[in-house]
Protein backbone atom coordinates (compact mmCIF):
# COMPACT_ATOMS: atom_id res chain seq x y z
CA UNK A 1 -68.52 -115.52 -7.05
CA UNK A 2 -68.75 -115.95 -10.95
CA UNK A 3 -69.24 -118.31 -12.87
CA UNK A 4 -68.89 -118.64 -16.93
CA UNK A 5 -71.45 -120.52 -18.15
CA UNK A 6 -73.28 -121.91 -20.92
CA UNK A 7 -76.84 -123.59 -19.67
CA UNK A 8 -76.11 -126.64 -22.44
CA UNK A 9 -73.09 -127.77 -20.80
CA UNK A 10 -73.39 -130.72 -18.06
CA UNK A 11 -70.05 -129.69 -17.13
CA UNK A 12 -71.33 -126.35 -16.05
CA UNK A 13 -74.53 -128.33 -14.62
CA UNK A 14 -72.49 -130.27 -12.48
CA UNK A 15 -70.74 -127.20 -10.59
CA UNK A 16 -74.58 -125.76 -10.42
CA UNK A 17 -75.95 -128.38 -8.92
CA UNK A 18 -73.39 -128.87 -6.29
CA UNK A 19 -74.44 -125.02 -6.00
CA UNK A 20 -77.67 -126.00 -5.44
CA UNK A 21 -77.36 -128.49 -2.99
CA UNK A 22 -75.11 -126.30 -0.82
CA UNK A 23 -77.56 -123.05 -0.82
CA UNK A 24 -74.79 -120.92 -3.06
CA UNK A 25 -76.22 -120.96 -6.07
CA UNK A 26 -77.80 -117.98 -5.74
CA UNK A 27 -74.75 -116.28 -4.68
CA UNK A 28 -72.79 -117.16 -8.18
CA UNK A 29 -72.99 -114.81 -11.03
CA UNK A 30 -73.70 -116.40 -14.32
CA UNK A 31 -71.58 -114.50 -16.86
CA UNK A 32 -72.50 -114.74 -20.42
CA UNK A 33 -70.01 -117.46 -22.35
CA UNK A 34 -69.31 -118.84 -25.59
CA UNK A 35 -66.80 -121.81 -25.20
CA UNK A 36 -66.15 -123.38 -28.70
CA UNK A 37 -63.03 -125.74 -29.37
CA UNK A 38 -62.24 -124.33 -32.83
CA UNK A 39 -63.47 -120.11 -32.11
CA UNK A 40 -62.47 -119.82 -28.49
CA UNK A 41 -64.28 -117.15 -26.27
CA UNK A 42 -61.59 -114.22 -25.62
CA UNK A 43 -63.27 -113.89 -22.18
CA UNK A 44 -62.66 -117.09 -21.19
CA UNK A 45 -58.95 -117.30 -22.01
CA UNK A 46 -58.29 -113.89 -20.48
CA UNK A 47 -58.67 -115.98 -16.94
CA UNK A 48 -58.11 -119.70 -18.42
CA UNK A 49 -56.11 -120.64 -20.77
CA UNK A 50 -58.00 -123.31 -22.05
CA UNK A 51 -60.73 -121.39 -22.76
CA UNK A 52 -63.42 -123.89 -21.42
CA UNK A 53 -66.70 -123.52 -19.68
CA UNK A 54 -66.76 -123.86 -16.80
CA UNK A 55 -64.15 -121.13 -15.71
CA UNK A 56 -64.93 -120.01 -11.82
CA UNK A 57 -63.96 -116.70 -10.38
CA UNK A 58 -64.25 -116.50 -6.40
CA UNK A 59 -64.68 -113.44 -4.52
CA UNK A 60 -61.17 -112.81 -3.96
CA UNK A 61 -60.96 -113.36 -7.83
CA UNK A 62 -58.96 -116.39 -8.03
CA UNK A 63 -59.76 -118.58 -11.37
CA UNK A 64 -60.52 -122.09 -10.69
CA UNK A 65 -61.31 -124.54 -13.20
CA UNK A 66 -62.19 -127.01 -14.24
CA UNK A 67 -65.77 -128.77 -12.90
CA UNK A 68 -63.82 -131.50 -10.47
CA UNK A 69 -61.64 -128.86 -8.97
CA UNK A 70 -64.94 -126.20 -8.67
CA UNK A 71 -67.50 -128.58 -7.01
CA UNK A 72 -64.48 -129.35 -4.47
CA UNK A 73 -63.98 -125.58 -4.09
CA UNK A 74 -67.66 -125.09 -3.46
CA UNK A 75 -68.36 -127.98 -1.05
CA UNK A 76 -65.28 -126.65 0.99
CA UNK A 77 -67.00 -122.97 0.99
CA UNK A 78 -70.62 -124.35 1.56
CA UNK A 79 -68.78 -126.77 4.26
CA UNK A 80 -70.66 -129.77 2.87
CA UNK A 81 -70.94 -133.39 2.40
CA UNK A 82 -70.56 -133.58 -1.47
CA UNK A 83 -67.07 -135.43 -0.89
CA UNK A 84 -67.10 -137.51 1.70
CA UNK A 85 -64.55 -137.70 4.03
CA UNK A 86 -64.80 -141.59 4.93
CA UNK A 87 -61.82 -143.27 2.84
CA UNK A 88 -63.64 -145.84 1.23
CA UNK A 89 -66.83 -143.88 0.45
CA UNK A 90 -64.36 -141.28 -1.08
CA UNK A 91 -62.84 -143.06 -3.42
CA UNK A 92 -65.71 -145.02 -4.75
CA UNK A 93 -67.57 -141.28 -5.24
CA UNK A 94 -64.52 -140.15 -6.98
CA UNK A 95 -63.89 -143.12 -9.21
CA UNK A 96 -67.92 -142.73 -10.50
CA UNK A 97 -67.25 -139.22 -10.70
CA UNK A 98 -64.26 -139.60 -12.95
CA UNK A 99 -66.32 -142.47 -14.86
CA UNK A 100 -69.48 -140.31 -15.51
CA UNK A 101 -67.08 -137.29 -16.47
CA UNK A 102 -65.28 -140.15 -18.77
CA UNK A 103 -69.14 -141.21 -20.62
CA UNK A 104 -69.74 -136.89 -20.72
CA UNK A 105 -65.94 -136.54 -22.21
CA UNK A 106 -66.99 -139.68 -24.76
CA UNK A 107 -70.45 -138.08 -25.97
CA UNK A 108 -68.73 -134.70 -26.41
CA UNK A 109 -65.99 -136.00 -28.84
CA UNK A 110 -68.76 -138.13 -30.48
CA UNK A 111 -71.24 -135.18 -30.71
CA UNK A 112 -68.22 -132.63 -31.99
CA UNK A 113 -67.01 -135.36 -35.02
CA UNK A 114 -70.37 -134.85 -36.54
CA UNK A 115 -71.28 -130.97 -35.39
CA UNK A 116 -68.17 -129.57 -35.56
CA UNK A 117 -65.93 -131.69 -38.40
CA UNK A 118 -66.68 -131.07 -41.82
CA UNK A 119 -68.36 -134.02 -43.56
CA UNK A 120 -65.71 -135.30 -45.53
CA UNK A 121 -63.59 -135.27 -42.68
CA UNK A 122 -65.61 -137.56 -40.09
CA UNK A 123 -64.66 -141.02 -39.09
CA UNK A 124 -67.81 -143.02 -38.47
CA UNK A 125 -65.41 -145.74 -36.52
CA UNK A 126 -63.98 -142.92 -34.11
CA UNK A 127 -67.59 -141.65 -33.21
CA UNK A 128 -68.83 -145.61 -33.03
CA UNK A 129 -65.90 -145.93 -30.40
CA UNK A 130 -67.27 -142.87 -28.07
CA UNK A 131 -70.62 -144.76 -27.78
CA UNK A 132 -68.96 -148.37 -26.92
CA UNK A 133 -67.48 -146.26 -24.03
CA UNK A 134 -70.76 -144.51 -23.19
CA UNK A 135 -72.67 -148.01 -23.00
CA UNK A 136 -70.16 -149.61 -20.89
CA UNK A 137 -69.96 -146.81 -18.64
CA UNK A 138 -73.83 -146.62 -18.59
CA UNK A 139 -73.75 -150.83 -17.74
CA UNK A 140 -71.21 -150.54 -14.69
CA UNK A 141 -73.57 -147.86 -13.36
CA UNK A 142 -76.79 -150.25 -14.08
CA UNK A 143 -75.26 -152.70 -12.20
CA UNK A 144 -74.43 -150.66 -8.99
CA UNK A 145 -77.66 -147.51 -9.84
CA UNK A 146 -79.92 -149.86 -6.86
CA UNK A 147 -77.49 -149.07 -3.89
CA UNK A 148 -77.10 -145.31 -4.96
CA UNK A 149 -80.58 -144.52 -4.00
CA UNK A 150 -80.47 -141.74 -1.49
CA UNK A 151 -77.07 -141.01 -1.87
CA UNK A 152 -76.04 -137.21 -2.90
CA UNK A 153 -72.52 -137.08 -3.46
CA UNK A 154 -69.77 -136.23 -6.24
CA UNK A 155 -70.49 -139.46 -8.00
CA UNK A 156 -73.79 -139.49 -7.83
CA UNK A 157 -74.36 -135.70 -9.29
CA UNK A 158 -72.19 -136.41 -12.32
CA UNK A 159 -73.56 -139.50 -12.83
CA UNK A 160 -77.25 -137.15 -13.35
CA UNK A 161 -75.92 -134.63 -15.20
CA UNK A 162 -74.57 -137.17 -17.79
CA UNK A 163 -77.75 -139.47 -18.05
CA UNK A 164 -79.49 -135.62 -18.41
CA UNK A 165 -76.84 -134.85 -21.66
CA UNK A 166 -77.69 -137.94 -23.18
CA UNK A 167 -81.21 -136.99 -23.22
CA UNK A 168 -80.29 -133.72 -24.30
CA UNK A 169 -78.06 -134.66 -26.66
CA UNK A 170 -78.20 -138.09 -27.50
CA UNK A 171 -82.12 -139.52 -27.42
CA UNK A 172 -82.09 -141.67 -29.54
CA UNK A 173 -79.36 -143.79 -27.90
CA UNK A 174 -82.36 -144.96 -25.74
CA UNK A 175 -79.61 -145.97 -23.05
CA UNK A 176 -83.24 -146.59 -20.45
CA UNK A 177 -84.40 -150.02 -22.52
CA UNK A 178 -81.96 -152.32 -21.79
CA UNK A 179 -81.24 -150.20 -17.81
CA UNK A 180 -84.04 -150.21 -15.82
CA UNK A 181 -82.05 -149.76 -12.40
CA UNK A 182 -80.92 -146.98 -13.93
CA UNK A 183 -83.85 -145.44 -15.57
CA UNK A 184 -85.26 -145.82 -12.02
CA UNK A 185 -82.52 -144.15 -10.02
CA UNK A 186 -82.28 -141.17 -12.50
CA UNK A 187 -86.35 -140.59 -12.10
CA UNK A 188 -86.05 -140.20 -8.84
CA UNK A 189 -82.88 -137.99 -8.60
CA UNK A 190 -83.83 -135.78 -11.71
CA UNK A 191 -86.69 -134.31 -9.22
CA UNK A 192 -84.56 -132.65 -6.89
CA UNK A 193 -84.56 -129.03 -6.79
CA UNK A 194 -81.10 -128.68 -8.01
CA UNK A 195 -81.39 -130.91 -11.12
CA UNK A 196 -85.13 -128.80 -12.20
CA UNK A 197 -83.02 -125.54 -12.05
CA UNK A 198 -80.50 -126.87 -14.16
CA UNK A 199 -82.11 -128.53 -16.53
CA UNK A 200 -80.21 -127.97 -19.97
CA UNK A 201 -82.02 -125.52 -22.64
C-alpha cells in the first residue's frame, strides 16, 4: 500500500493515524508529494485527478481518495472499530467527522488567502469568515469534548488532527482559553502513539 503524502497535511494525518491505530501503518509506503492548488504535483494527477494529498494506492493498485473514503478503506482492511457499526454511534462519529473536516477545510482557505493570494488580491472579510466557522465548530465540540473521553473513532481522530493544525498553523488563535473541555480532551488524546508519530513538521 502507498500512500502520497506530505507530513504538514492533517488530511494526510488523519489516514495515518487511523493507520496507526489499526497496526498498518507500517505497511504503507510514504511516497514523496508536492500537492499545491495553483502548481499541481504531476504525480498526483497521473492517479487523481484532483491532484490532492492524500491520494492512496492499495496493493492491487486501485487509487482511493480522498481522507473519508481512505480511513474507511483502511478500517475495512485492518477489520476495525474506527466506524462503528451501531446506527446511532455511526452517525454522530460521522457528523463530527464531517464537522472537524469542515473547521480543517475553513483554516485551509483562510491560511491559502494570505499564503497563497497575492497581497493586493486578499479579502480580509473572506479570511475573517473561515475563523467564525473554525470557532463555532471548535464551541459545539467544547460543549460535547467531556463525553468523548475514551472514545477512538472517526470523529474523534479528525477532531485531533484539526485541534493539532491549528497549533501548527494557527497559534495564535489560542482556541484553548476560552475551551477548557477541550484543551483537556486533546491533552490526553494527543499522547497516543498514533498522534506522536504523526505529529506535523
Amino acid at each position: 500500500m502507498k500512500i502520497y503524502y506530505s507530513s504538514s497535511s492533517p488530511y494526510v494525518r488523519k489516514c495515518m493515524v487511523v493507520a496507526w491505530e489499526l497496526g498498518l501503518a507500517d505497511r504503507i509506503q510514504k511516497l514523496p508529494a508536492a500537492a499545491n492548488p495553483v502548481n499541481r504535483d504531476k504525480n498526483i494527477v497521473a492517479v487523481n485527478p484532483l491532484g490532492k494529498v492524500p491520494t492512496f494506492v492499495s496493493d492491487s493498485g486501485q487509487a482511493i481518495y480522498d481522507s473519508r473514503v481512505i480511513c474507511e478503506y483502511l478500517n475495512d482492511y485492518g477489520q476495525g472499530s474506527i466506524f462503528s457499526k451501531n446506527p446511532t454511534s455511526r452517525w454522530l462519529s460521522l457528523t463530527e467527522q464531517a464537522l472537524a473536516d469542515g473547521i480543517l477545510d475553513a483554516a485551509l482557505l483562510a491560511r491559502y488567502e494570505t499564503t497563497m493570494r497575492p497581497e493586493e488580491f486578499q479579502y480580509a472579510p473572506w479570511k475573517q469568515g473561515q475563523l467564525e466557522k473554525i470557532n463555532s465548530g471548535l464551541d459545539y465540540f467544547e460543549g460535547v469534548a467531556a463525553d468523548r473521553k475514551g472514545t477512538v473513532d472517526i470523529g474523534t481522530i479528525t477532531l485531533g488532527c484539526a485541534l493539532g493544525y491549528l497549533d501548527f498553523r494557527f497559534s495564535d488563535l489560542n482556541w484553548r482559553s476560552t475551551r477548557p473541555s477541550l484543551a483537556k480532551w486533546f491533552t490526553g488524546f494527543s499522547e497516543r502513539d498514533s498522534m506522536k508519530e504523526t505529529m506535523p513538521k
